[in-house]
C-alpha atoms as a PDB file:
ATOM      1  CA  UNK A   1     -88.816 283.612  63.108  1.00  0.00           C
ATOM      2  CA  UNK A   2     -86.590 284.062  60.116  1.00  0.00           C
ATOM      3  CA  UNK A   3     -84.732 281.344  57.896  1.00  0.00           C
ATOM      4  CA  UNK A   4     -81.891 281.725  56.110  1.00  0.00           C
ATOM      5  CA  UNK A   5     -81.779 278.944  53.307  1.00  0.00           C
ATOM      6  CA  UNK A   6     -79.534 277.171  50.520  1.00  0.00           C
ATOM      7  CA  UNK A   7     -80.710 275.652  48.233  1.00  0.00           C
ATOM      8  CA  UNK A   8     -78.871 273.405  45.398  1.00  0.00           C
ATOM      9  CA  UNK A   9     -80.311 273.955  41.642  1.00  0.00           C
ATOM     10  CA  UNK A  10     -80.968 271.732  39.005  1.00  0.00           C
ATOM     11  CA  UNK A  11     -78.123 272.746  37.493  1.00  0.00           C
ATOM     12  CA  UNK A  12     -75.610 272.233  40.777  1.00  0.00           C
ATOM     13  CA  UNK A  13     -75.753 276.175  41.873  1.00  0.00           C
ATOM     14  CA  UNK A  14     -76.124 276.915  45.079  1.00  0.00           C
ATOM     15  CA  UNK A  15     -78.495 279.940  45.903  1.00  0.00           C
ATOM     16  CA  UNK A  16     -79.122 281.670  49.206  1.00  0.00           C
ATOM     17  CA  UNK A  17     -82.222 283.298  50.618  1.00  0.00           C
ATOM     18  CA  UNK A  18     -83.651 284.595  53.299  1.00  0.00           C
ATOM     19  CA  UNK A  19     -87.502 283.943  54.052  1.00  0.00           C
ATOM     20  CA  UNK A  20     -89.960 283.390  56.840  1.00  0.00           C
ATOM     21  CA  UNK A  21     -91.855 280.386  55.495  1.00  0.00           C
ATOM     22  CA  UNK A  22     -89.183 277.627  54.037  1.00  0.00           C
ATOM     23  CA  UNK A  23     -91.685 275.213  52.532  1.00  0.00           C
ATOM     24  CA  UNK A  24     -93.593 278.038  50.862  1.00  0.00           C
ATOM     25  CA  UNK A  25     -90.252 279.660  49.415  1.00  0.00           C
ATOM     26  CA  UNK A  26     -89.129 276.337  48.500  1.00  0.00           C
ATOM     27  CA  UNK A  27     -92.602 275.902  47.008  1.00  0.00           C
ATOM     28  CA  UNK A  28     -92.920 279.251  45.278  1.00  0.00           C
ATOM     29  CA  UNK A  29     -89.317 279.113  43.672  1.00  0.00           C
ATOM     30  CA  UNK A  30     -90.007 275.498  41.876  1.00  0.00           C
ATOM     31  CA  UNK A  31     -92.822 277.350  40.870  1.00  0.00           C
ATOM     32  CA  UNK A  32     -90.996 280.179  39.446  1.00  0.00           C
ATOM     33  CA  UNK A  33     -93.114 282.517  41.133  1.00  0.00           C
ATOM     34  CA  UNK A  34     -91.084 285.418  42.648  1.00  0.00           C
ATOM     35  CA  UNK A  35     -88.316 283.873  42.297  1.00  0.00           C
ATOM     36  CA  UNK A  36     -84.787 284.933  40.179  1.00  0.00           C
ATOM     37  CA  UNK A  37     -83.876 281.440  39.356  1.00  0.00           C
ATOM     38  CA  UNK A  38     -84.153 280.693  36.008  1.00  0.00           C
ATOM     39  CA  UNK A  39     -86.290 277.986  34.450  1.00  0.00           C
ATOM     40  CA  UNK A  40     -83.265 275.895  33.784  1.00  0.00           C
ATOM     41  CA  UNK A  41     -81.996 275.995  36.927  1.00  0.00           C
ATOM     42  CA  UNK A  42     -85.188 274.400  38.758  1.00  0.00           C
ATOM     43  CA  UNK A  43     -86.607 272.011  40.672  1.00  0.00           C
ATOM     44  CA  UNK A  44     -84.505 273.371  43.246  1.00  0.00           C
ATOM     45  CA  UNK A  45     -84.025 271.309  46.585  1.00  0.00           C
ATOM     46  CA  UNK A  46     -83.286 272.578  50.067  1.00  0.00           C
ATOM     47  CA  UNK A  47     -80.085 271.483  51.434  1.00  0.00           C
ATOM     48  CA  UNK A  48     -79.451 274.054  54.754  1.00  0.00           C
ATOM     49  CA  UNK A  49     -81.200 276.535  56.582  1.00  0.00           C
ATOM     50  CA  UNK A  50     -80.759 278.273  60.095  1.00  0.00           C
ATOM     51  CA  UNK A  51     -83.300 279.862  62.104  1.00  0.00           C
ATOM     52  CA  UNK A  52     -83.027 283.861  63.586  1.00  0.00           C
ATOM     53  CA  UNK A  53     -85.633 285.454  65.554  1.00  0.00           C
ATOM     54  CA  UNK A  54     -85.151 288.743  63.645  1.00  0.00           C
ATOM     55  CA  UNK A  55     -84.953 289.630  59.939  1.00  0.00           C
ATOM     56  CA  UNK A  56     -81.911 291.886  60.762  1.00  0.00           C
ATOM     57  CA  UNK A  57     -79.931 289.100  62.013  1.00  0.00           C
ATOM     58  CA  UNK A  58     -81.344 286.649  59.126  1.00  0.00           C
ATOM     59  CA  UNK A  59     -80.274 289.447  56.763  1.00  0.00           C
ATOM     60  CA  UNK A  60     -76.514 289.565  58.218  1.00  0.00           C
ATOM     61  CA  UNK A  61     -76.346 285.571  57.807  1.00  0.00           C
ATOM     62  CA  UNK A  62     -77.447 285.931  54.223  1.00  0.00           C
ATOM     63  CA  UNK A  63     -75.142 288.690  53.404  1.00  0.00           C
ATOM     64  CA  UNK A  64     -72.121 286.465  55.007  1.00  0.00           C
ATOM     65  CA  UNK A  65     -72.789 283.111  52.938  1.00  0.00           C
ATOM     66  CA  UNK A  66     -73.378 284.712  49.913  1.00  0.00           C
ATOM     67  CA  UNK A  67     -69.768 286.262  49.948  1.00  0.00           C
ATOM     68  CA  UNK A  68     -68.427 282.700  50.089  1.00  0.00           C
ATOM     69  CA  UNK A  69     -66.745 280.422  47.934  1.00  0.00           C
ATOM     70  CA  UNK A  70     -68.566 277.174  46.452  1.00  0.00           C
ATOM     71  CA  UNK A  71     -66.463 275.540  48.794  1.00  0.00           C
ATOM     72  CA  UNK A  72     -67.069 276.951  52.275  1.00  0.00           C
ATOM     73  CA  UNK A  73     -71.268 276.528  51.331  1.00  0.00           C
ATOM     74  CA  UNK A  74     -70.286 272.570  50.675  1.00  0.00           C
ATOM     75  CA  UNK A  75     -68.841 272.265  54.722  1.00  0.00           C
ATOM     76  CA  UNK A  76     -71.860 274.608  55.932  1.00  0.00           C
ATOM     77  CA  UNK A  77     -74.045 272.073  54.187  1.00  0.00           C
ATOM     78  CA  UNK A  78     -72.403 269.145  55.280  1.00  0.00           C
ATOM     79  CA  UNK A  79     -72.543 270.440  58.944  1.00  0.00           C
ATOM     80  CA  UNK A  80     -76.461 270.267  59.028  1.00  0.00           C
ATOM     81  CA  UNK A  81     -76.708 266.416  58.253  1.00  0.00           C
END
């Protein structure tokens, strides 16, 4: 399985990643190990994720959200709780 993931930044970004382990992406970035947050934008905290059984398809979600507007993340978000 594959995750595609937002997460909300200290500093109110949104970021999107793909991974196949949330809780130890989650864990590494508030880390700031592998990660291209900067220091000021962390802790970071998980706020939406959807599961793919292949990377390819994970990798297409990613691609999509991250070509949207603050805006259309905040309804995508919203729609998980």
């Amino acid at each position: 399985m594959h995750f595609v993931y937002i997460v909300k930044c200290n500093n109110g970004k949104y970021y999107t990643g793909i991974t196949w382990n949330i809780k130890k992406r989650i864990g590494e970035h508030n880390a700031g190990i592998k990660t291209p947050l900067r220091k000021s934008e962390l802790p970071v905290e998980l706020v939406y994720w959807e599961e793919f059984n292949t990377i390819f398809q994970a990798a297409k979600r990613e691609k999509e959200i991250k070509g949207w507007r603050r805006e259309k993340k905040e309804i995508l978000i919203k729609s998980l709780h």
